[in-house]
PDB file of N, CA and C in Angstrom:
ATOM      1  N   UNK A   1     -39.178 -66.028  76.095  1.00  0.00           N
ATOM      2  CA  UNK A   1     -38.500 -65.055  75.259  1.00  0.00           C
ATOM      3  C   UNK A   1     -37.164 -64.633  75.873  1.00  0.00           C
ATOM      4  N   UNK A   2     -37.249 -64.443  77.113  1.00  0.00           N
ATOM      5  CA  UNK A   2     -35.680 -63.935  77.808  1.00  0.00           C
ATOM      6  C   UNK A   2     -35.077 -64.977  78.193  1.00  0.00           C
ATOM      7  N   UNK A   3     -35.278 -66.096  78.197  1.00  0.00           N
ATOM      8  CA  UNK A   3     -34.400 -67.271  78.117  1.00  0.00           C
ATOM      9  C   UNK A   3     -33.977 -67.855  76.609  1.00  0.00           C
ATOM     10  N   UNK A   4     -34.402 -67.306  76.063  1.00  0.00           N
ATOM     11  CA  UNK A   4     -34.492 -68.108  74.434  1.00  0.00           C
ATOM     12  C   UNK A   4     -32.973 -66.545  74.100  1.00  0.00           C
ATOM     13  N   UNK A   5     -33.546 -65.465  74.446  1.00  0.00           N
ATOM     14  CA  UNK A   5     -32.008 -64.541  74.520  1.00  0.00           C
ATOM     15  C   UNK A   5     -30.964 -64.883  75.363  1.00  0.00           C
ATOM     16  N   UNK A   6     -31.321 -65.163  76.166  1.00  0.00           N
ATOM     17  CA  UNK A   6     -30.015 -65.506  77.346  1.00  0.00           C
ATOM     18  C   UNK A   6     -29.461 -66.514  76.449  1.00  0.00           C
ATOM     19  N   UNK A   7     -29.916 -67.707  75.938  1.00  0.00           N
ATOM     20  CA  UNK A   7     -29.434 -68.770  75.330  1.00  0.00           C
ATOM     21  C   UNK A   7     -28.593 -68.307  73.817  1.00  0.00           C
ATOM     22  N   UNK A   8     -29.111 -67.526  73.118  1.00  0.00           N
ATOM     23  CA  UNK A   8     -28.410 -67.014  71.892  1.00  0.00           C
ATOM     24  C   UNK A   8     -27.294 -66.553  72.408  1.00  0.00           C
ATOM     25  N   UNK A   9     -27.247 -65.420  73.510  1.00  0.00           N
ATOM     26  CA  UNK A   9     -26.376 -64.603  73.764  1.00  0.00           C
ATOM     27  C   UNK A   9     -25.209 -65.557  74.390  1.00  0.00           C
ATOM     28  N   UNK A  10     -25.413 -66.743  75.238  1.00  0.00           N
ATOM     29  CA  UNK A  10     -24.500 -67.331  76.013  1.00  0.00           C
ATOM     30  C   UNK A  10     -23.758 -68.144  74.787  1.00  0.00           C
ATOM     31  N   UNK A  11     -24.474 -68.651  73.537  1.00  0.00           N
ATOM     32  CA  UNK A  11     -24.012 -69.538  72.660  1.00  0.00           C
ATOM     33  C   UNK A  11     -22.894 -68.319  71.815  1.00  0.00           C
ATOM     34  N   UNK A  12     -23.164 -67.230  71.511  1.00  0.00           N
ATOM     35  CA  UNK A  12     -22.061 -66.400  70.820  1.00  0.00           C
ATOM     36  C   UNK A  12     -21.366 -65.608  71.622  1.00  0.00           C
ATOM     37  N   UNK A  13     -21.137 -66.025  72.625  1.00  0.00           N
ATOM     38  CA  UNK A  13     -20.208 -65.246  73.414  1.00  0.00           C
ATOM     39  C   UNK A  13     -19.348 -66.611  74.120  1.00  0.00           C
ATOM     40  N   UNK A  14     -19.320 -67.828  73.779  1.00  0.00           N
ATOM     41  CA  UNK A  14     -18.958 -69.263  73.923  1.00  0.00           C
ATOM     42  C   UNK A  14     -18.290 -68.937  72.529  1.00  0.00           C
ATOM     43  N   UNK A  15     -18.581 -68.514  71.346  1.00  0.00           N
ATOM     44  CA  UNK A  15     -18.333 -69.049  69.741  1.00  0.00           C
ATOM     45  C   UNK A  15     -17.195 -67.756  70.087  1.00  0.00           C
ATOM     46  N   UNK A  16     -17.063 -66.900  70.113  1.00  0.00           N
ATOM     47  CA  UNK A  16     -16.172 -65.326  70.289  1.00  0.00           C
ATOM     48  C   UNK A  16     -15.329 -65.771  71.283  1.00  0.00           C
ATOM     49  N   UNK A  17     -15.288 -66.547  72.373  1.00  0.00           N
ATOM     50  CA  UNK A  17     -14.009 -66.488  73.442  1.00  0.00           C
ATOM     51  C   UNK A  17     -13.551 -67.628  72.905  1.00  0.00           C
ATOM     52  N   UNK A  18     -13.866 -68.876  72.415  1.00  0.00           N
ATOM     53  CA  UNK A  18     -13.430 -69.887  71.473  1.00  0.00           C
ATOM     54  C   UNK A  18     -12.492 -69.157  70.516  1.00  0.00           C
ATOM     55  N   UNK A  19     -12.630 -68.447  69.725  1.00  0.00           N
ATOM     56  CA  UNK A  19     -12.031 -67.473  68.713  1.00  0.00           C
ATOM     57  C   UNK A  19     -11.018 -66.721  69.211  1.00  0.00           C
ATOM     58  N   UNK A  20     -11.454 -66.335  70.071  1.00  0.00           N
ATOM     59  CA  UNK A  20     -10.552 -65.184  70.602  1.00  0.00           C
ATOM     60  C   UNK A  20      -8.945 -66.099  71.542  1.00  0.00           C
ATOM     61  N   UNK A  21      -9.637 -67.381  71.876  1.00  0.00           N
ATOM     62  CA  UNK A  21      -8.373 -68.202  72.289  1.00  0.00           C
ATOM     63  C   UNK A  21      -7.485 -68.591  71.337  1.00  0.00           C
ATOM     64  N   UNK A  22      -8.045 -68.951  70.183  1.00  0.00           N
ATOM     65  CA  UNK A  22      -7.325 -69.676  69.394  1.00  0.00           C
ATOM     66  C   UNK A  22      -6.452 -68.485  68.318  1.00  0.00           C
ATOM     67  N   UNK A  23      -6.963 -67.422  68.374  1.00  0.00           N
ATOM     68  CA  UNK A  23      -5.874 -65.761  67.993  1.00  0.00           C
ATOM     69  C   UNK A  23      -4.784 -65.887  68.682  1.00  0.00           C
ATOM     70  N   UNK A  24      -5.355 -65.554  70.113  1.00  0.00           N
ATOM     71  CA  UNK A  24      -4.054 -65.281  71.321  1.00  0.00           C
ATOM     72  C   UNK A  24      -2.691 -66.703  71.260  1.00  0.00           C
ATOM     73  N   UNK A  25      -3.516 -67.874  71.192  1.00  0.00           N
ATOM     74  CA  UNK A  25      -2.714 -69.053  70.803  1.00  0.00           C
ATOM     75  C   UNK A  25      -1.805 -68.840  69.679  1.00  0.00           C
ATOM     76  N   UNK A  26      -2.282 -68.644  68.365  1.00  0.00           N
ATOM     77  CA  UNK A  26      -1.914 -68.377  67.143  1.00  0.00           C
ATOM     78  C   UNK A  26      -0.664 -67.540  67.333  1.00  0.00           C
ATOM     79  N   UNK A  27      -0.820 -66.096  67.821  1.00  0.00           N
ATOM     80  CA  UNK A  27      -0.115 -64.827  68.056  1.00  0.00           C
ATOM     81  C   UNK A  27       1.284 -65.407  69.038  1.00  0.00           C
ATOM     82  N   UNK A  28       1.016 -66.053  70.108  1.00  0.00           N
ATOM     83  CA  UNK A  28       2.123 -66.142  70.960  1.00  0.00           C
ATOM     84  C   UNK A  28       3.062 -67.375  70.158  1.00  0.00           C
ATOM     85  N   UNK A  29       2.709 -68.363  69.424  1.00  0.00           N
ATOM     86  CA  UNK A  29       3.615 -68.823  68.590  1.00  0.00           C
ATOM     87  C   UNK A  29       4.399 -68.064  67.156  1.00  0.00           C
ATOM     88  N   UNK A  30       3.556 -67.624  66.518  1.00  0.00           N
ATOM     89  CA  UNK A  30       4.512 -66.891  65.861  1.00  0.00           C
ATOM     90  C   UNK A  30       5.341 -65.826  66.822  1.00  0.00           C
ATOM     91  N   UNK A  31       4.971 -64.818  67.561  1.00  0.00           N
ATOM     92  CA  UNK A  31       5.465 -64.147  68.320  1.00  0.00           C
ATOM     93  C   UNK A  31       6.972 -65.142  69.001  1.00  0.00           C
ATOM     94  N   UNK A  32       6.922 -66.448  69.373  1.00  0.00           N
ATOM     95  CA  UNK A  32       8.176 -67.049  69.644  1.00  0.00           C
ATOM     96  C   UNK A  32       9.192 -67.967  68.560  1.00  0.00           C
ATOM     97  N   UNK A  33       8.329 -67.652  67.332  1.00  0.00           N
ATOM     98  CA  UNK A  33       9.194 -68.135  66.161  1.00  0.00           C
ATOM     99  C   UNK A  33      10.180 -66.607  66.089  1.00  0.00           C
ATOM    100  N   UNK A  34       9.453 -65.910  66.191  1.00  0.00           N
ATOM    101  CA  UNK A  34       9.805 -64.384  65.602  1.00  0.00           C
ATOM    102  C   UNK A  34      10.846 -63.798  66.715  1.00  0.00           C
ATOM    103  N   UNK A  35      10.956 -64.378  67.808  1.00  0.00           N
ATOM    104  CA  UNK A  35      12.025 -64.162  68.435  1.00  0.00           C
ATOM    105  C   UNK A  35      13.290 -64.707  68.505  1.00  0.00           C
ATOM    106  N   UNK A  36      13.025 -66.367  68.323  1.00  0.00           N
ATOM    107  CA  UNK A  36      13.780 -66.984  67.777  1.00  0.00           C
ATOM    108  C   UNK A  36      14.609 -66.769  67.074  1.00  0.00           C
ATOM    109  N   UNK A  37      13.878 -66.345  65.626  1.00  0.00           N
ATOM    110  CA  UNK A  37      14.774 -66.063  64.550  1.00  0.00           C
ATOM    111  C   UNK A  37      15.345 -64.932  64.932  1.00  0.00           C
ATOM    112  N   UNK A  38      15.193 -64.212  64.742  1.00  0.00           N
ATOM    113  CA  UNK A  38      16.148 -62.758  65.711  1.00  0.00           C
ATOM    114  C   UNK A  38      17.056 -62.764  66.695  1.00  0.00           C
ATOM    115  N   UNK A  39      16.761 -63.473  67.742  1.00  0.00           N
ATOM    116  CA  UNK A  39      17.791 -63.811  68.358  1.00  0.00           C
ATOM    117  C   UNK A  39      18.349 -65.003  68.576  1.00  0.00           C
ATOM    118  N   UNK A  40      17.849 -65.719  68.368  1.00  0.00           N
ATOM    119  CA  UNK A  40      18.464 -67.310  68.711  1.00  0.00           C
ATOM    120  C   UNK A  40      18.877 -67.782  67.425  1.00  0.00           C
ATOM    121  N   UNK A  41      18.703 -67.429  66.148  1.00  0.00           N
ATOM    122  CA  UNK A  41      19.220 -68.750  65.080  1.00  0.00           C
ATOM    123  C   UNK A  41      20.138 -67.451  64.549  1.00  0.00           C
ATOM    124  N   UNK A  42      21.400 -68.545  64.437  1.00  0.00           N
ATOM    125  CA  UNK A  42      22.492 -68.079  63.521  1.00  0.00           C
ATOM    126  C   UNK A  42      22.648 -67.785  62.513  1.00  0.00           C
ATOM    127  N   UNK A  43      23.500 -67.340  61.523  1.00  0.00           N
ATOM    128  CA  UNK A  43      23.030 -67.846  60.154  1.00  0.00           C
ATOM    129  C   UNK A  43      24.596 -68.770  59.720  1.00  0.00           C
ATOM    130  N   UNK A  44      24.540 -69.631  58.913  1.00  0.00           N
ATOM    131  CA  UNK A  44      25.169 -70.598  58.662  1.00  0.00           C
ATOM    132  C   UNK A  44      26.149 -69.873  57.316  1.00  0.00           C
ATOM    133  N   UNK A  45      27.413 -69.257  57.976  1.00  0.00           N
ATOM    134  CA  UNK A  45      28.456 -68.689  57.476  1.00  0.00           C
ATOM    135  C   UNK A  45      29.926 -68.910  57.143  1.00  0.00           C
ATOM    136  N   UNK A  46      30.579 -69.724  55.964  1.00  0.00           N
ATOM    137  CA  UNK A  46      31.394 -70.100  55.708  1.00  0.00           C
ATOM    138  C   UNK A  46      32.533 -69.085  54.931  1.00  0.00           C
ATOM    139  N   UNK A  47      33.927 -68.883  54.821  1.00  0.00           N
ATOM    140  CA  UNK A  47      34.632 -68.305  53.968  1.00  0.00           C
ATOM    141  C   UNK A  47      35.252 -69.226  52.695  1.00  0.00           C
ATOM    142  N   UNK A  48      34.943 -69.105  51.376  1.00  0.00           N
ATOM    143  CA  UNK A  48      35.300 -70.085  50.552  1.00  0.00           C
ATOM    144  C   UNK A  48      36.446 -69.831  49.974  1.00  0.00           C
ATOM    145  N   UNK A  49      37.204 -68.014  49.872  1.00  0.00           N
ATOM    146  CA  UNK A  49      38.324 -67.881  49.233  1.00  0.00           C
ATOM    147  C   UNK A  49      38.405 -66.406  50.040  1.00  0.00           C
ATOM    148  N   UNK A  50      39.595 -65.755  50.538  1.00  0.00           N
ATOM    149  CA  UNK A  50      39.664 -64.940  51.201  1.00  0.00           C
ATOM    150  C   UNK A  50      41.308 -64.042  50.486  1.00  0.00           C
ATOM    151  N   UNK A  51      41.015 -63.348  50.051  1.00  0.00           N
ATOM    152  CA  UNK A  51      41.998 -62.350  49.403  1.00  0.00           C
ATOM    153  C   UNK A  51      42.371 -60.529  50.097  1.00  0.00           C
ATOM    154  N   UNK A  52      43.316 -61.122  51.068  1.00  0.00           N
ATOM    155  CA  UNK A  52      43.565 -59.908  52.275  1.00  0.00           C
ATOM    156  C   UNK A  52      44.310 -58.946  51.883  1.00  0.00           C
ATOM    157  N   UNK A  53      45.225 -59.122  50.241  1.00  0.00           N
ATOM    158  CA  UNK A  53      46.075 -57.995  49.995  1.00  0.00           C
ATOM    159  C   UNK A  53      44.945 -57.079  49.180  1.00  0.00           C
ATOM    160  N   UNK A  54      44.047 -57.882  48.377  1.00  0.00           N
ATOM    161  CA  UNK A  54      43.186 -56.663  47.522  1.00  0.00           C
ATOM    162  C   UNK A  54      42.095 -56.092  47.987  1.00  0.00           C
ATOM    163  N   UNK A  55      41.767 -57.072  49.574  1.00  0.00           N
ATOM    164  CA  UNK A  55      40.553 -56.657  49.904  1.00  0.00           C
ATOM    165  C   UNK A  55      39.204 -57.277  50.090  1.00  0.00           C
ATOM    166  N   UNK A  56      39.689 -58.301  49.259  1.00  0.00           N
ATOM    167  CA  UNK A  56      38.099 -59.188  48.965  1.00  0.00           C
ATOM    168  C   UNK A  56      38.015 -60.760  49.748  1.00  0.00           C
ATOM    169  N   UNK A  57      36.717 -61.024  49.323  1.00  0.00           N
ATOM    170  CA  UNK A  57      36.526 -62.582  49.845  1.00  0.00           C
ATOM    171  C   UNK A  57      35.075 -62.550  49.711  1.00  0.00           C
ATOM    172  N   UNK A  58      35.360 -64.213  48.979  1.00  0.00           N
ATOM    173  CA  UNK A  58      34.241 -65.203  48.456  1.00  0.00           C
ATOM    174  C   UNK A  58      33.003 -65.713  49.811  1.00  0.00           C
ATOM    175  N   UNK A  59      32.525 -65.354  50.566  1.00  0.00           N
ATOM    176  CA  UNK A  59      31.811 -65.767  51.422  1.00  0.00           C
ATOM    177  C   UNK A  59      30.329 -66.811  51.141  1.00  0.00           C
ATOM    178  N   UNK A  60      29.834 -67.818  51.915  1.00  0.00           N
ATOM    179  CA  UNK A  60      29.040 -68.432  51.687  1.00  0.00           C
ATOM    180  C   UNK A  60      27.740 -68.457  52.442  1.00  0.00           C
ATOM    181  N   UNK A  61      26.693 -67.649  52.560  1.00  0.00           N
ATOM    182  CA  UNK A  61      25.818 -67.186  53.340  1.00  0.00           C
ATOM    183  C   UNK A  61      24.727 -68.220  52.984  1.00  0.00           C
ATOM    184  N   UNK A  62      24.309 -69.123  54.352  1.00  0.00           N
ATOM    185  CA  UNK A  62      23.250 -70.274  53.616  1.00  0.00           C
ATOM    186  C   UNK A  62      22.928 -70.931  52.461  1.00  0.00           C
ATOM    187  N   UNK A  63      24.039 -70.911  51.941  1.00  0.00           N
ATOM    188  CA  UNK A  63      24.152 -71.954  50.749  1.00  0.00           C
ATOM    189  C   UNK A  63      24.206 -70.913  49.363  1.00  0.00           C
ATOM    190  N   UNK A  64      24.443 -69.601  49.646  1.00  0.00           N
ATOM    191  CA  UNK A  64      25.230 -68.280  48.353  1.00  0.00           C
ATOM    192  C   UNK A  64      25.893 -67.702  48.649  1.00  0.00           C
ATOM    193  N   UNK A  65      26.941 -68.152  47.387  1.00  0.00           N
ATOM    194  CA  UNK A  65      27.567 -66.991  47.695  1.00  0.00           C
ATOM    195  C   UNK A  65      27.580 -65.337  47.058  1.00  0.00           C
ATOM    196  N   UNK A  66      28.656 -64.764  48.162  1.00  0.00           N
ATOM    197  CA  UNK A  66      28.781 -63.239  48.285  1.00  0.00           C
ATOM    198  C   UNK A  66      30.006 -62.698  48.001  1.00  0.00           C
ATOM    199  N   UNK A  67      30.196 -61.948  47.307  1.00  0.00           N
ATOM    200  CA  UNK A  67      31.550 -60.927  47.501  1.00  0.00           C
ATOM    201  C   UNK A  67      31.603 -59.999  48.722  1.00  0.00           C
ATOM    202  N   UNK A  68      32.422 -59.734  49.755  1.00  0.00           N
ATOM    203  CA  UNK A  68      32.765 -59.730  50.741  1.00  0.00           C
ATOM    204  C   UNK A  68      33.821 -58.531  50.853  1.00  0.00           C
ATOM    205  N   UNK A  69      33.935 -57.056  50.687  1.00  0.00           N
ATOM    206  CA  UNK A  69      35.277 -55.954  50.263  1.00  0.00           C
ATOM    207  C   UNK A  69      35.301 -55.325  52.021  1.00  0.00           C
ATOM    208  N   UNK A  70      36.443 -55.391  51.677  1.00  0.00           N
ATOM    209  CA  UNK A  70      37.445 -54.863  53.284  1.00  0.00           C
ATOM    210  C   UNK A  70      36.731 -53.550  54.099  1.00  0.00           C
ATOM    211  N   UNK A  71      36.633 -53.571  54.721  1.00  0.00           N
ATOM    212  CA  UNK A  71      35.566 -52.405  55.631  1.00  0.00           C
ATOM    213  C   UNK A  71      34.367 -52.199  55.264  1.00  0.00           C
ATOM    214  N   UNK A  72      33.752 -52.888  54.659  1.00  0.00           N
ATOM    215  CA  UNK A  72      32.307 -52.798  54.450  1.00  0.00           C
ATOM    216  C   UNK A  72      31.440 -54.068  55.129  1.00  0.00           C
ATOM    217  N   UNK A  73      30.506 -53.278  56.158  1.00  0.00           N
ATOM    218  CA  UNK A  73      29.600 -54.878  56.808  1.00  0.00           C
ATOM    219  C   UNK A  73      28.627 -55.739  55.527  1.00  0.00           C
ATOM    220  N   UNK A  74      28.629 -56.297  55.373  1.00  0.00           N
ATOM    221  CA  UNK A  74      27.649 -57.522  54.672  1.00  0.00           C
ATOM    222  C   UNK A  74      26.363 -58.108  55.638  1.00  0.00           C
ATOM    223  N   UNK A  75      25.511 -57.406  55.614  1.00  0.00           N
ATOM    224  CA  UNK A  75      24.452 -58.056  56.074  1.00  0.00           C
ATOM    225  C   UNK A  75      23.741 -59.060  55.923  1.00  0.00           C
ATOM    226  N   UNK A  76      23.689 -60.153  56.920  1.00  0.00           N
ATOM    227  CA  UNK A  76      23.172 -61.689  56.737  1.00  0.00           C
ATOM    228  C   UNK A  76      22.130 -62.024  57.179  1.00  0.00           C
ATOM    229  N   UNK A  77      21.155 -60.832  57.752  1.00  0.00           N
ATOM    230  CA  UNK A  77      20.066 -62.069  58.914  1.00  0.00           C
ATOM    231  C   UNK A  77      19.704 -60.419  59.616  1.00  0.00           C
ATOM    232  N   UNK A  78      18.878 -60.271  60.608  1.00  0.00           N
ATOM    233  CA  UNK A  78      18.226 -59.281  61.158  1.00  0.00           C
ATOM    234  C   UNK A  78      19.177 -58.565  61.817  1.00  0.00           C
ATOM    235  N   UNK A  79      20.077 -59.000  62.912  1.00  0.00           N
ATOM    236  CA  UNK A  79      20.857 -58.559  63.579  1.00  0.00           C
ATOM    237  C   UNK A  79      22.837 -58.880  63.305  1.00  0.00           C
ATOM    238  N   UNK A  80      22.603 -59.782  62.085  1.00  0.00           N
ATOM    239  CA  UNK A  80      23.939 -60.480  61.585  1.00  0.00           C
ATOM    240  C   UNK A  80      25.144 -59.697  60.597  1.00  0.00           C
ATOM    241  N   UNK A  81      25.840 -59.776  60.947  1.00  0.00           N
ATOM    242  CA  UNK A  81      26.766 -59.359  59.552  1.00  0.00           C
ATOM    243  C   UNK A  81      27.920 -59.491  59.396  1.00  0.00           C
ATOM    244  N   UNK A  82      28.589 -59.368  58.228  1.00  0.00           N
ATOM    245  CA  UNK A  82      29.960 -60.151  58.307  1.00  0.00           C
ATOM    246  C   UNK A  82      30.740 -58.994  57.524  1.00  0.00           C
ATOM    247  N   UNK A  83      32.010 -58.916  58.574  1.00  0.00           N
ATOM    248  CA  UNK A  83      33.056 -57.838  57.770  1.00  0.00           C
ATOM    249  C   UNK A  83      34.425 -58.228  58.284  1.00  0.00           C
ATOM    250  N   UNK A  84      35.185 -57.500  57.216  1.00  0.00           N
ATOM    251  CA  UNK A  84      36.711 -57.940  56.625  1.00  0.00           C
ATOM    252  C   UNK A  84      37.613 -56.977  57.306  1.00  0.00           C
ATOM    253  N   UNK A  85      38.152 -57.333  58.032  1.00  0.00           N
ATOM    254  CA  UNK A  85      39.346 -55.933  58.261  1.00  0.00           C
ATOM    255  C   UNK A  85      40.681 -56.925  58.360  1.00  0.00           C
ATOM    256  N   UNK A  86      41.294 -55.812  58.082  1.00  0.00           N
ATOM    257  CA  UNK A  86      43.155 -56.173  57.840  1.00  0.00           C
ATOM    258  C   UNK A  86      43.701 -54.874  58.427  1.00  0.00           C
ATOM    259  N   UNK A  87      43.659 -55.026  59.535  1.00  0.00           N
ATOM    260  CA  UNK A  87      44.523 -53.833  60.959  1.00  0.00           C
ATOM    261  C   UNK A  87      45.361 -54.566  61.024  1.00  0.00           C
ATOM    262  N   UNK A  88      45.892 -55.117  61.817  1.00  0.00           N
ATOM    263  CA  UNK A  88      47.317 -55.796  62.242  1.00  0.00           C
ATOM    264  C   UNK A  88      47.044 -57.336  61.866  1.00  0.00           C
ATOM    265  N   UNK A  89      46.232 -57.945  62.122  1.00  0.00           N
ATOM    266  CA  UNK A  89      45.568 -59.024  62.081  1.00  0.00           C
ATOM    267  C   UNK A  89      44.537 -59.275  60.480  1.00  0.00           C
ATOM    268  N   UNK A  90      44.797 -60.012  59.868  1.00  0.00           N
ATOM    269  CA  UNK A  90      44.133 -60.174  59.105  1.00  0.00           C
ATOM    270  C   UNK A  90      43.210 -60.971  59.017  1.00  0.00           C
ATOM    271  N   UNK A  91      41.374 -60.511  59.312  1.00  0.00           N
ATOM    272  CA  UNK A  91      40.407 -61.781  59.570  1.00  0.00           C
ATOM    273  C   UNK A  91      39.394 -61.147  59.106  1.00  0.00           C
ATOM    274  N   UNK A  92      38.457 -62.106  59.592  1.00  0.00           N
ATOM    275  CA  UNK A  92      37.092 -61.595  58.449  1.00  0.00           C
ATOM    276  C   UNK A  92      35.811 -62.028  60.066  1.00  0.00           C
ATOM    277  N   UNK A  93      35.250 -61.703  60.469  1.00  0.00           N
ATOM    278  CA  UNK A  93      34.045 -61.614  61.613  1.00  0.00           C
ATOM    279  C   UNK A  93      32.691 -61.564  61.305  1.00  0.00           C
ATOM    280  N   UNK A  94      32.335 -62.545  61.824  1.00  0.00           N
ATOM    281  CA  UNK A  94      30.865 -62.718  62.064  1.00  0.00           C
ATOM    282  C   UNK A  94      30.095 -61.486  63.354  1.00  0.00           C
ATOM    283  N   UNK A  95      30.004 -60.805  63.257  1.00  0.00           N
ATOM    284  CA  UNK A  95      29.012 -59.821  64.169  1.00  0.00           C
ATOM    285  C   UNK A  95      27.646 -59.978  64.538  1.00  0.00           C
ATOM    286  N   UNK A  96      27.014 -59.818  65.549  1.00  0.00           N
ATOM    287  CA  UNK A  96      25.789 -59.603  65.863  1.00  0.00           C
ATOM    288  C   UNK A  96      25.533 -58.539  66.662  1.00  0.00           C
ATOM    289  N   UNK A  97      24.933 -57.456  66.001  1.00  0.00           N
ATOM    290  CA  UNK A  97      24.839 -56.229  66.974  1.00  0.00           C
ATOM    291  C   UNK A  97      25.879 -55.459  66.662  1.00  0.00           C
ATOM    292  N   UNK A  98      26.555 -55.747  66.320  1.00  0.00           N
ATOM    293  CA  UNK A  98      27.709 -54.655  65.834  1.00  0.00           C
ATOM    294  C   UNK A  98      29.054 -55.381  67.227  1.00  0.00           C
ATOM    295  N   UNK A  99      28.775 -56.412  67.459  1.00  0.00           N
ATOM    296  CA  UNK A  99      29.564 -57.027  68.328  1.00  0.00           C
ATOM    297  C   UNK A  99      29.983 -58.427  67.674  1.00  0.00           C
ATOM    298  N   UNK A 100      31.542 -58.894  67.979  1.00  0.00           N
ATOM    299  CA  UNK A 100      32.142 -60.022  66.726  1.00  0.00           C
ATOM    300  C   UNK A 100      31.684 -61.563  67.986  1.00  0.00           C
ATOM    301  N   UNK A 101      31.253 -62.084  66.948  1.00  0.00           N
ATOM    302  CA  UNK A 101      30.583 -63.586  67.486  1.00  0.00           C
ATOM    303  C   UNK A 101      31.713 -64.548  67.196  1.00  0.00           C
ATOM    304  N   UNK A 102      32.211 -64.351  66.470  1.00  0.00           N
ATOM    305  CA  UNK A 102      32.776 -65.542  65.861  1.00  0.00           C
ATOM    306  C   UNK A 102      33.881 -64.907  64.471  1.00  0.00           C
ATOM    307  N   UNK A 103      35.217 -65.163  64.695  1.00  0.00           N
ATOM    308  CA  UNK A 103      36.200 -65.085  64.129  1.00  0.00           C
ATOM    309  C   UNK A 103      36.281 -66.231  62.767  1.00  0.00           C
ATOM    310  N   UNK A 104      35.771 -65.830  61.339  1.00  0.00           N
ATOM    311  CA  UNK A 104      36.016 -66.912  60.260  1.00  0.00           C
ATOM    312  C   UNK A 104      37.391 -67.391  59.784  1.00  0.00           C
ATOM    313  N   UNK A 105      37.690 -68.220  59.689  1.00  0.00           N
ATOM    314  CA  UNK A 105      38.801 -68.966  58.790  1.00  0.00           C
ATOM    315  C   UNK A 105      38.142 -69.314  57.470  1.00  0.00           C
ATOM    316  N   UNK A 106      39.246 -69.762  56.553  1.00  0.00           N
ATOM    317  CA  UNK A 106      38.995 -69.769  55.277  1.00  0.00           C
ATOM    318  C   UNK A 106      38.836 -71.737  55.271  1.00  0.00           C
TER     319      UNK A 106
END
């Protein structure tokens, strides 16, 4: 009788750490997709028509486009965004963090 328990008990506590590996497995890959995307992938940002006296521009965010107006950020992606200024320099910036990654041309 107490071996016939020992034996149940050793077989579902074998079936539960089996389980419980293949969670923790599960979890740490999405967990490094999910970082990935957040920090490591870009987003794929083109300017298709850029209009600096009125303000505007045609932008192409992964294959749509966007209207794009002068001091306003455009958000692309978790940490991404794209805005227009015309200070002395007239350009349009890719940001991440509120920091410019990458200067767009048209």
């Amino acid at each position: 009788m107490a071996s016939e328990i020992k034996t149940n008990v050793e077989r579902n506590l074998k079936f539960v750490l089996g389980a419980v590996s293949y969670i923790v497995a599960v979890n740490a890959i999405l967990t490094a997709y999910d970082l990935w995307k957040k920090y490591g992938k870009k987003p794929k940002v083109s300017v298709i028509e850029a209009d600096y006296n009125n303000g505007r521009a045609i932008i192409d965010v992964n294959g749509v486009q966007h209207k794009l107006l002068i001091g306003s950020p455009f958000y692309v992606g978790d940490y991404w965004s794209v805005q227009m200024k015309t200070d002395k320099i007239n350009r349009i910036e890719l940001l991440k963090q509120g920091n410019v990654k990458e200067y767009l041309t048209t």
